[in-house]
N, C-alpha and C. Protein backbone atom coordinates (compact mmCIF):
# COMPACT_ATOMS: atom_id res chain seq x y z
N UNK A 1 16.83 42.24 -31.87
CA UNK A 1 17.66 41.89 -30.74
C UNK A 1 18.15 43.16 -30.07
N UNK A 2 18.25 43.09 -28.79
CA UNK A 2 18.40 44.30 -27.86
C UNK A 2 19.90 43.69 -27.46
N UNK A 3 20.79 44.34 -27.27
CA UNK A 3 22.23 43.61 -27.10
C UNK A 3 22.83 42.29 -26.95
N UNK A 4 22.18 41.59 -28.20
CA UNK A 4 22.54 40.10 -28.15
C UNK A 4 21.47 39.38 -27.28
N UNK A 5 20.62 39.92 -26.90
CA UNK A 5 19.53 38.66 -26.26
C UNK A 5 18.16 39.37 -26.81
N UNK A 6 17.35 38.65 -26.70
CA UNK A 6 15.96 38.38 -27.60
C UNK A 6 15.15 39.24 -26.39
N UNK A 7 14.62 40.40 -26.25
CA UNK A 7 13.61 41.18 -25.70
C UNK A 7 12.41 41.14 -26.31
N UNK A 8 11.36 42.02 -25.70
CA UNK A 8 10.13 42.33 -26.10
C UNK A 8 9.05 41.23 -25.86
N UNK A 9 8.55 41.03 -26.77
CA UNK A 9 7.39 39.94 -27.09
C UNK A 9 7.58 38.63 -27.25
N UNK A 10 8.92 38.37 -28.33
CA UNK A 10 9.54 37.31 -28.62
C UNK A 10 10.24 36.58 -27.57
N UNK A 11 10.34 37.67 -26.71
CA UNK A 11 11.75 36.97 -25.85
C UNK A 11 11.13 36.43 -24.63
N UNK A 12 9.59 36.34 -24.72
CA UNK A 12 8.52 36.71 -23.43
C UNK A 12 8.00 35.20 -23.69
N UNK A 13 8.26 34.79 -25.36
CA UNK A 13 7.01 33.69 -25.60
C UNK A 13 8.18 32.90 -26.34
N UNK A 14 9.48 33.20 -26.16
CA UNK A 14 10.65 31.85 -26.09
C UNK A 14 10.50 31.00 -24.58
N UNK A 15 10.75 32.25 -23.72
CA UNK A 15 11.10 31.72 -22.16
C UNK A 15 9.90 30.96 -21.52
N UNK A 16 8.45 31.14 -22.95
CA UNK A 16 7.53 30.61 -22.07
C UNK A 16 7.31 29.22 -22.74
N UNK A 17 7.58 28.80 -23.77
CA UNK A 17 7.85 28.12 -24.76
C UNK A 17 9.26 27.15 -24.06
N UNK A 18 10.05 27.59 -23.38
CA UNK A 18 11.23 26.51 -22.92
C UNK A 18 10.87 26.10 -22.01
N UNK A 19 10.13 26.74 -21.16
CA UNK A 19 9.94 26.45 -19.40
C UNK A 19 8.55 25.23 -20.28
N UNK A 20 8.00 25.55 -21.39
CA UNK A 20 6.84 24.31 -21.52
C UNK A 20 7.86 23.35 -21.93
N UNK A 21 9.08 23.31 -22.47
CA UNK A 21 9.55 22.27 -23.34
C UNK A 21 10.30 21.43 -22.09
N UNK A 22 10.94 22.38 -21.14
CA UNK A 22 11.48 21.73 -20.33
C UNK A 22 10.12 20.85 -19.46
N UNK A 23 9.62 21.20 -18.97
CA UNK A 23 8.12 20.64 -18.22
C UNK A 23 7.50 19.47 -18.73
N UNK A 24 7.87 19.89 -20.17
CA UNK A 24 7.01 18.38 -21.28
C UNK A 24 8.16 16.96 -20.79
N UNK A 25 9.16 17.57 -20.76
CA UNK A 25 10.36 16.72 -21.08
C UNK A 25 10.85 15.63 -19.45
N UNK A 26 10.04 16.69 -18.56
CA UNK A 26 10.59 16.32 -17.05
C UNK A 26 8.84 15.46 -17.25
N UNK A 27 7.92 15.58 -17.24
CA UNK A 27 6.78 14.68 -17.48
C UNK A 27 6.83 13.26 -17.78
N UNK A 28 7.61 13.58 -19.30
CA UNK A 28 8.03 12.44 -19.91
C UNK A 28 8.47 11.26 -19.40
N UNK A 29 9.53 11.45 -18.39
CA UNK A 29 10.17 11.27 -17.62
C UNK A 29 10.01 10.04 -16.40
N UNK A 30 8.53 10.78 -15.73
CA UNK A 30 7.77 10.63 -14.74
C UNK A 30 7.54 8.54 -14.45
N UNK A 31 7.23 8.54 -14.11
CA UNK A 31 7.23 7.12 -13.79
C UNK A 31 5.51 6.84 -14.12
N UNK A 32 4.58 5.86 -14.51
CA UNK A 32 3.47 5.78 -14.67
C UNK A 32 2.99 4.72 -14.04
N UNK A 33 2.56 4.13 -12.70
CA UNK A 33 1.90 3.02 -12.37
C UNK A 33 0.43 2.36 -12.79
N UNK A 34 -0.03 1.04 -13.16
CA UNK A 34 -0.77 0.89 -13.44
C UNK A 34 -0.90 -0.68 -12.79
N UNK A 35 -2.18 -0.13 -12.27
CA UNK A 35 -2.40 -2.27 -12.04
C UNK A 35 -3.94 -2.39 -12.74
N UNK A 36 -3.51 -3.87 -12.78
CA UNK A 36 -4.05 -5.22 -13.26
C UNK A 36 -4.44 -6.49 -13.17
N UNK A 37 -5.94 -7.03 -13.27
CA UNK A 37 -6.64 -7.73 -11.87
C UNK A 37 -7.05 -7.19 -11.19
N UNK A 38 -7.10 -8.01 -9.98
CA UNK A 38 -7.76 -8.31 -8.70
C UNK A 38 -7.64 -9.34 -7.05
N UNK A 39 -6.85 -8.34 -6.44
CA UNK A 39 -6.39 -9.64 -5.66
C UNK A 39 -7.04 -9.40 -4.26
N UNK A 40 -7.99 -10.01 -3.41
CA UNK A 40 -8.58 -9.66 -2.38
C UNK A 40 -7.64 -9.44 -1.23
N UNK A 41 -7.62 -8.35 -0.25
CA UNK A 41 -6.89 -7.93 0.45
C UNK A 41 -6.86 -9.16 1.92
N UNK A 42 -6.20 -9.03 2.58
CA UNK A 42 -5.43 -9.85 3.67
C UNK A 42 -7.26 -9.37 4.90
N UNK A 43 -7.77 -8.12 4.80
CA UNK A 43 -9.18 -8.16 5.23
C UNK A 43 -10.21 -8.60 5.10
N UNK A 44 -10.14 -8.90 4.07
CA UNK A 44 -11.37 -9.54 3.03
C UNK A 44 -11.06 -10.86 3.34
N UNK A 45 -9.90 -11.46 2.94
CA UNK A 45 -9.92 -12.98 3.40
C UNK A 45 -10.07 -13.10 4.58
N UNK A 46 -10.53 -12.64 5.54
CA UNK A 46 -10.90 -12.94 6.95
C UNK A 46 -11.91 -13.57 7.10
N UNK A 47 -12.95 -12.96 5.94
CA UNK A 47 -14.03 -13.65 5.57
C UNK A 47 -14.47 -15.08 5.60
N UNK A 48 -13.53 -15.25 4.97
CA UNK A 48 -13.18 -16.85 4.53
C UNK A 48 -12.52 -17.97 5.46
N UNK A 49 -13.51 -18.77 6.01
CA UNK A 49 -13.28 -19.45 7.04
C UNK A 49 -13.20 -20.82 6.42
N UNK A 50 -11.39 -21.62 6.58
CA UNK A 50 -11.41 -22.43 5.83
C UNK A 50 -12.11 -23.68 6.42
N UNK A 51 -12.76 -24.75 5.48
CA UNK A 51 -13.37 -26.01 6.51
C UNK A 51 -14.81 -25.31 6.46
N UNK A 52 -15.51 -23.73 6.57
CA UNK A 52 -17.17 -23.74 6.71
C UNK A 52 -17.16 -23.14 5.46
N UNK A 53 -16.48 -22.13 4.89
CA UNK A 53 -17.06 -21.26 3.54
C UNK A 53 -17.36 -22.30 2.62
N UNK A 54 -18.32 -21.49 2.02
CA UNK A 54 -18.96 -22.55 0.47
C UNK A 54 -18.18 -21.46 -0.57
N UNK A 55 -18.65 -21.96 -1.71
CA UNK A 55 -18.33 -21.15 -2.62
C UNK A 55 -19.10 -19.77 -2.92
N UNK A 56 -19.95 -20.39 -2.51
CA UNK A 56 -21.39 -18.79 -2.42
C UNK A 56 -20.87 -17.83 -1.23
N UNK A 57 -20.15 -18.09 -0.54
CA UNK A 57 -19.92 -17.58 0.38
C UNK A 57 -18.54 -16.88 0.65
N UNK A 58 -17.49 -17.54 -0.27
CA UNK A 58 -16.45 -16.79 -0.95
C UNK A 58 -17.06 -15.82 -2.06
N UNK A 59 -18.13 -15.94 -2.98
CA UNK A 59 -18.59 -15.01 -3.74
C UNK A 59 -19.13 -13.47 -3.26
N UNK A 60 -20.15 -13.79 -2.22
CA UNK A 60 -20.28 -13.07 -1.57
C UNK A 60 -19.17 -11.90 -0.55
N UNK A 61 -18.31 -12.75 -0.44
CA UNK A 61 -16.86 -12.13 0.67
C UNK A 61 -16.42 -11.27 0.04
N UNK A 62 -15.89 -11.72 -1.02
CA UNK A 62 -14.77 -11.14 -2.10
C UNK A 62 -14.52 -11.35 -3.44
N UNK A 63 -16.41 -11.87 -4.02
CA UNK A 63 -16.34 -11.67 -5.26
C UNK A 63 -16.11 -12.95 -6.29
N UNK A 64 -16.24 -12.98 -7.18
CA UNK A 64 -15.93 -14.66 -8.29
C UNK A 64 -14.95 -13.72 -8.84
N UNK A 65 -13.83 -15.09 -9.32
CA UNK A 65 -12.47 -14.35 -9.75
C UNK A 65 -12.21 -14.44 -11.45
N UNK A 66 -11.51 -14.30 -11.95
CA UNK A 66 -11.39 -13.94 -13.07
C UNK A 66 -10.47 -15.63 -13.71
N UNK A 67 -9.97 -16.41 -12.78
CA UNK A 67 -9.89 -17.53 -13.35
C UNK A 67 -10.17 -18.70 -12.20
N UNK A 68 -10.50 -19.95 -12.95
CA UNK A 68 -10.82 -20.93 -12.06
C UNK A 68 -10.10 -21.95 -12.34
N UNK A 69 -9.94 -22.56 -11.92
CA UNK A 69 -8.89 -24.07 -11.85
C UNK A 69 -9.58 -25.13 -12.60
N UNK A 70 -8.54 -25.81 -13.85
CA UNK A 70 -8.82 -26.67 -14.41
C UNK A 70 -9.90 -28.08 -14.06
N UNK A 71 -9.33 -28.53 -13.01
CA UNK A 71 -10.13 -29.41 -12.65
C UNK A 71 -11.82 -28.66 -11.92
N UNK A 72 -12.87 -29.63 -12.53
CA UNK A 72 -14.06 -28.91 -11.81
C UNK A 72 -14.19 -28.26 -10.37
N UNK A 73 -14.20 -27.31 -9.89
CA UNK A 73 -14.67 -27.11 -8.35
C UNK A 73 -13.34 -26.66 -7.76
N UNK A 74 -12.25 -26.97 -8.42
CA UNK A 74 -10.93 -27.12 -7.53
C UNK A 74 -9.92 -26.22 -6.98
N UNK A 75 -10.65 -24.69 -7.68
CA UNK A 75 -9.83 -23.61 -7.08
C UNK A 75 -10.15 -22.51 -7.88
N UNK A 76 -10.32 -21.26 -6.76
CA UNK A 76 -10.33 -20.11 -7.78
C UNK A 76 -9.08 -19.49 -7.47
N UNK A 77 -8.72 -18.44 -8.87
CA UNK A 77 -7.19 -18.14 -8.60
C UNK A 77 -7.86 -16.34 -8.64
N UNK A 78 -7.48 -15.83 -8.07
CA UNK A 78 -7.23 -14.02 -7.80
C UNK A 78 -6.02 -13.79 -8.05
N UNK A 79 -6.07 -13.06 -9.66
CA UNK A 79 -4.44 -12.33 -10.03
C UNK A 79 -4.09 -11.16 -10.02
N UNK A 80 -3.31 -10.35 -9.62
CA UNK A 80 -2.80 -9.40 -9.49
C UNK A 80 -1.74 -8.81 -9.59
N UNK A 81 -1.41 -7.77 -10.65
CA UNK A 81 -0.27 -7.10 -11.21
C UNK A 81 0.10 -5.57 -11.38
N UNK A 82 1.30 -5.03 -11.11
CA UNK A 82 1.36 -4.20 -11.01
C UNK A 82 2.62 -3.62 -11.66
N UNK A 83 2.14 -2.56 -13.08
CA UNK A 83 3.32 -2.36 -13.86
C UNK A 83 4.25 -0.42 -13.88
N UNK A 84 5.18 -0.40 -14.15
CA UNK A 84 5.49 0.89 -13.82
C UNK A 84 6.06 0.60 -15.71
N UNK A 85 5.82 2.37 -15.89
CA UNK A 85 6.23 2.40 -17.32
C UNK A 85 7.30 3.84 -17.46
N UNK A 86 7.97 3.68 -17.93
CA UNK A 86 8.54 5.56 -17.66
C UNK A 86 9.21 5.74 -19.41
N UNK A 87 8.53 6.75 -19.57
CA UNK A 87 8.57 8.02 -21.16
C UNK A 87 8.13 6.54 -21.97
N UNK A 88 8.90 6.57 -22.92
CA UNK A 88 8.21 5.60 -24.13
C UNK A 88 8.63 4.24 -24.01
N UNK A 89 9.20 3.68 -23.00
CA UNK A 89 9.31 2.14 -22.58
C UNK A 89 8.35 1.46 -22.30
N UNK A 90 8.16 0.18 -22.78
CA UNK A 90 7.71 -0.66 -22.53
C UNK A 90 7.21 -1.46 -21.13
N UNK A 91 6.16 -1.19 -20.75
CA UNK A 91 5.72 -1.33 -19.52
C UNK A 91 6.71 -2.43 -18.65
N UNK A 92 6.96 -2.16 -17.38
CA UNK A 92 7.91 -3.56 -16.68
C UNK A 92 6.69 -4.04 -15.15
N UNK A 93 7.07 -5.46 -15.15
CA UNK A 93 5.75 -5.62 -14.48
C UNK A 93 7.07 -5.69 -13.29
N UNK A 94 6.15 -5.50 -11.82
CA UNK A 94 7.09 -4.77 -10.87
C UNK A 94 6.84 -5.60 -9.41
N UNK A 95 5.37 -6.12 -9.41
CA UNK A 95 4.77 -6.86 -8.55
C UNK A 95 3.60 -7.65 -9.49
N UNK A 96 3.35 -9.14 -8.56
CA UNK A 96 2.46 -10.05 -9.42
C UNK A 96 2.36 -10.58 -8.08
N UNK A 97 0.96 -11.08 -7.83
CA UNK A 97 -0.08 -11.81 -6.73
C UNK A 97 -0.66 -12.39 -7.01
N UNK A 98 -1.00 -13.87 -6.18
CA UNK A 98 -2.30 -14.53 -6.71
C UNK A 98 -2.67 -14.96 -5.77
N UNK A 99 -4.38 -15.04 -5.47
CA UNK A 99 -4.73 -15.38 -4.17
C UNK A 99 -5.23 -16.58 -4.64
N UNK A 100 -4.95 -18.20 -4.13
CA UNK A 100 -5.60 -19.44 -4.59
C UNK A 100 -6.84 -19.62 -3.64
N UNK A 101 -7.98 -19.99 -3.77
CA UNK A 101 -8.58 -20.67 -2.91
C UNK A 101 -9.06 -21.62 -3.38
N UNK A 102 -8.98 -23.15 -2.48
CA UNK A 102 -9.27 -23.96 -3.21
C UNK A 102 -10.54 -24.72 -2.31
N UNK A 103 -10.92 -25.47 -3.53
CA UNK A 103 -11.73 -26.48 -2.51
C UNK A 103 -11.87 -27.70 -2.14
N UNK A 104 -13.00 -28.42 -1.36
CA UNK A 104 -13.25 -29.91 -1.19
C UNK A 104 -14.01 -30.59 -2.40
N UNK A 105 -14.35 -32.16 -2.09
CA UNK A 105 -15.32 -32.02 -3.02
C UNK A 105 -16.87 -31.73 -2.74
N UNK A 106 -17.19 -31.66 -1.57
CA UNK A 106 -18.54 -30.77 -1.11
C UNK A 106 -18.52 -29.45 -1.58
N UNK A 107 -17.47 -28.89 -1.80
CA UNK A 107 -17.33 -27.00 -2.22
C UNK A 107 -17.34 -25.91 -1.28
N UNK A 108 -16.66 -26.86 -0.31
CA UNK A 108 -15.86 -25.89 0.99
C UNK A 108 -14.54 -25.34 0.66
N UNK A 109 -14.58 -24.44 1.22
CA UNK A 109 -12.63 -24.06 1.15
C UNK A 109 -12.01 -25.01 1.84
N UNK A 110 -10.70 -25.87 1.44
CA UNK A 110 -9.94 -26.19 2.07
C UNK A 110 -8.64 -25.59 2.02
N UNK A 111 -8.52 -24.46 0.98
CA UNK A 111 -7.07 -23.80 1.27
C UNK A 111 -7.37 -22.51 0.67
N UNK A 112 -6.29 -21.65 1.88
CA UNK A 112 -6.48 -20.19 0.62
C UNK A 112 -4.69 -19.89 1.04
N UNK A 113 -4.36 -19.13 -0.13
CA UNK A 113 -2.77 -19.42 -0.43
C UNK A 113 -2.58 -17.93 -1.01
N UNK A 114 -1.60 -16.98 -0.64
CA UNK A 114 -0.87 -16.12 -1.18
C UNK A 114 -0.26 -16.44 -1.85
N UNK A 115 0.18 -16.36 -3.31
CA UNK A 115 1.18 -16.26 -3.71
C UNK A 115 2.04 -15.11 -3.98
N UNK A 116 3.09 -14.64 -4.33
CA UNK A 116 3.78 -13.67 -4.67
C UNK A 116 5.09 -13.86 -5.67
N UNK A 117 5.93 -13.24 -6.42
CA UNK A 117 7.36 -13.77 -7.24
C UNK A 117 8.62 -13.05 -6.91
N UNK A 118 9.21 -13.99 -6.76
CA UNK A 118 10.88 -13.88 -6.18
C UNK A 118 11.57 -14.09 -7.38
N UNK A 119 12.21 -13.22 -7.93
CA UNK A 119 13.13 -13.59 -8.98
C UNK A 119 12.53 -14.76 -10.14
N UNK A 120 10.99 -14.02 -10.65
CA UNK A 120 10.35 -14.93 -11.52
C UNK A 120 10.08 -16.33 -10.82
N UNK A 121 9.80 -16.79 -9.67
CA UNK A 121 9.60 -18.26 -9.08
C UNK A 121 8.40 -17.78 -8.38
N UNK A 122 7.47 -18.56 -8.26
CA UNK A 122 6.14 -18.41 -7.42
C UNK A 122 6.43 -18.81 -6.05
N UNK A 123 6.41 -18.22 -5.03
CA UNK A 123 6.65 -17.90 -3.90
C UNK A 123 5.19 -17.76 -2.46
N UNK A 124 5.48 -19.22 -1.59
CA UNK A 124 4.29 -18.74 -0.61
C UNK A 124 4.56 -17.13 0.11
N UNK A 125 3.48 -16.32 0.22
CA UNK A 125 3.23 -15.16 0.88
C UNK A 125 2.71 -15.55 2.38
N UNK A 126 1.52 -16.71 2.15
CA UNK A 126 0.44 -16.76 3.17
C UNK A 126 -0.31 -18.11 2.69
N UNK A 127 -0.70 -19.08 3.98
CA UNK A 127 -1.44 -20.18 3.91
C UNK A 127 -2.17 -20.37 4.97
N UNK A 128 -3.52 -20.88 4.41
CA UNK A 128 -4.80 -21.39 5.41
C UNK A 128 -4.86 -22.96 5.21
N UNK A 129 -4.73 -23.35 5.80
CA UNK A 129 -5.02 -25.31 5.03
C UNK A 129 -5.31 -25.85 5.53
N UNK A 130 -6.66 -26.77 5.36
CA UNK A 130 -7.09 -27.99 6.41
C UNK A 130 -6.24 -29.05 6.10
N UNK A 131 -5.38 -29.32 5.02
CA UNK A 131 -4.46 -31.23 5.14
C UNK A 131 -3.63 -30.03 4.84
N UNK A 132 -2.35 -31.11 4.58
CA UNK A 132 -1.32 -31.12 3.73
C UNK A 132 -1.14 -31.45 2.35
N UNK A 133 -2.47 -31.84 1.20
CA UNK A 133 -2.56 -31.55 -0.14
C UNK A 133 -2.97 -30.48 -0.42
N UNK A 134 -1.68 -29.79 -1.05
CA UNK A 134 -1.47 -28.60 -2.09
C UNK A 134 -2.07 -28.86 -3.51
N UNK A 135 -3.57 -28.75 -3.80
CA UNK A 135 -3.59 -28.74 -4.99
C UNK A 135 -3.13 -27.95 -6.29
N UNK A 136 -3.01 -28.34 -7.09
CA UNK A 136 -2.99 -27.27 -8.64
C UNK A 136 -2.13 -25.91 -8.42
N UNK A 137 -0.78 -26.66 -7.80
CA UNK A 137 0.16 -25.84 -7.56
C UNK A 137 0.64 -25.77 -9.21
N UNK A 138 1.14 -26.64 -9.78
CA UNK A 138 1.48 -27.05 -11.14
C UNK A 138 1.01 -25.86 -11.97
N UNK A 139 -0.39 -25.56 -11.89
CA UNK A 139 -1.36 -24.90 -12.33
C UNK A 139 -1.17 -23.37 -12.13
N UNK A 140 -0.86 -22.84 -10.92
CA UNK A 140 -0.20 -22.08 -10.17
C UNK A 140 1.16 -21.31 -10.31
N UNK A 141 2.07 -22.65 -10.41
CA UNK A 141 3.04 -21.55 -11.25
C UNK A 141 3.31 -21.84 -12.67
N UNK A 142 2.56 -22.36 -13.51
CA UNK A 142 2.47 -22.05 -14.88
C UNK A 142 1.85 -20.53 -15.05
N UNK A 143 0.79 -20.82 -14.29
CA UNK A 143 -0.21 -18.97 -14.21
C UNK A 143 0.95 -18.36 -14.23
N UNK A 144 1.53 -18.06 -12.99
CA UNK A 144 2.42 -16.97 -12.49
C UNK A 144 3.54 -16.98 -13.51
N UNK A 145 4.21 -17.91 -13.93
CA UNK A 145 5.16 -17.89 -14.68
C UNK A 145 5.03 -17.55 -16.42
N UNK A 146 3.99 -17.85 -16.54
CA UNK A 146 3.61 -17.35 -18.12
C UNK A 146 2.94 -15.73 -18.47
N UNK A 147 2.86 -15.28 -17.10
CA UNK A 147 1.96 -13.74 -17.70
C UNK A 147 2.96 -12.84 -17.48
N UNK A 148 2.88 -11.98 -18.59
CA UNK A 148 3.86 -11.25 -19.32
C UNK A 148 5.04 -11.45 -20.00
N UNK A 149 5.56 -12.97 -20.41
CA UNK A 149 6.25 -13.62 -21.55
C UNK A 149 5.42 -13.58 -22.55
N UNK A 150 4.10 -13.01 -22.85
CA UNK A 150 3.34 -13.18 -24.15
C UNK A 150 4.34 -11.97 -25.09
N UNK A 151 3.84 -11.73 -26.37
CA UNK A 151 4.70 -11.38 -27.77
C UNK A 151 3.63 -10.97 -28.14
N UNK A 152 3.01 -9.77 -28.61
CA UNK A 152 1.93 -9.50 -29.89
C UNK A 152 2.25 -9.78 -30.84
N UNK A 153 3.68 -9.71 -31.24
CA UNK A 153 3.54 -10.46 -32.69
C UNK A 153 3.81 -11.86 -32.50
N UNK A 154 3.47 -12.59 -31.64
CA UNK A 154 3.20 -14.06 -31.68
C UNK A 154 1.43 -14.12 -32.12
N UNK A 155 0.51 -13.36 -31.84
CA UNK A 155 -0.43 -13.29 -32.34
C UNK A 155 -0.97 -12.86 -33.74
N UNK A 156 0.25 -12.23 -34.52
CA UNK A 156 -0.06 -11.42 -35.69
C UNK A 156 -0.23 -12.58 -36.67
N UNK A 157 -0.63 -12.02 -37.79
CA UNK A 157 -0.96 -13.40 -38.75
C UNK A 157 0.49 -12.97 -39.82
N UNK A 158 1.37 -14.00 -39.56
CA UNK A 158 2.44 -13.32 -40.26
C UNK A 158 2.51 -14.68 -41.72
N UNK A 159 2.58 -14.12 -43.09
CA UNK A 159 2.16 -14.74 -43.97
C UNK A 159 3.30 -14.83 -45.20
């Protein structure tokens, strides 16, 4: 020690050693976004002309979606999520979308539906509709309302 503070070599590869610890620590910190799904953009559904599109023709637009509606033929759902995580917390989901499109029983579109969540409630964004039957809304916000209430250790084999 040179009058109470650390010189030379040591004192060269402390200060470089804090400026990393501080840097690690402000990182840590940092916020991490990540999404999840697939939700076709407000362009893409332009595509989709409700009353002529087939289903081949929503495939073609913007793709087959990752879930389809219980009843045969009756809707594809496009989900979309978006989580922010910051240092060692547990991811928080921040935004959630679902694009419905549904159909006739020929396998036309008769509806395509934004959804979005307001204080955990499934929420219209946006609607195309030839009637006034809303199908497999039910369906709709069970989706929306059940993803990310899952538990891994509801899956564990606990014995």
């Amino acid at each position: 020690m040179k009058n109470g503070k650390f010189g030379g070599k040591f004192g060269s590869v402390l200060r470089i050693g804090m400026a990393g610890l501080v840097l690690a620590v402000v990182a840590a910190c940092s916020a991490i976004y990540s999404n999840h799904g697939y939700v076709p953009t407000d362009k893409d559904l332009e595509e989709v002309v409700v009353g002529q599109s087939t289903q081949q023709d929503v495939a073609d637009a913007i793709g087959r979606p990752s879930s389809i509606g219980i009843l045969t033929g009756s809707g594809w759902y496009y989900v979309g999520s978006r989580f922010k995580q910051v240092g060692l917390r547990a991811p928080v989901e921040i935004d959630r979308q679902v694009v419905a499109v549904t159909y006739d029983d020929e396998g036309v579109v008769s509806n395509v539906e934004r959804f979005g969540l307001e204080k955990g409630q499934a929420v219209v964004i946006s609607r195309r509709v030839t009637d006034s039957n809303i199908k497999g809304l039910s369906f709709l916000q069970q989706l929306l309302g059940n993803i990310g209430n899952l538990n891994a250790a509801d899956f564990l084999n606990k014995n």
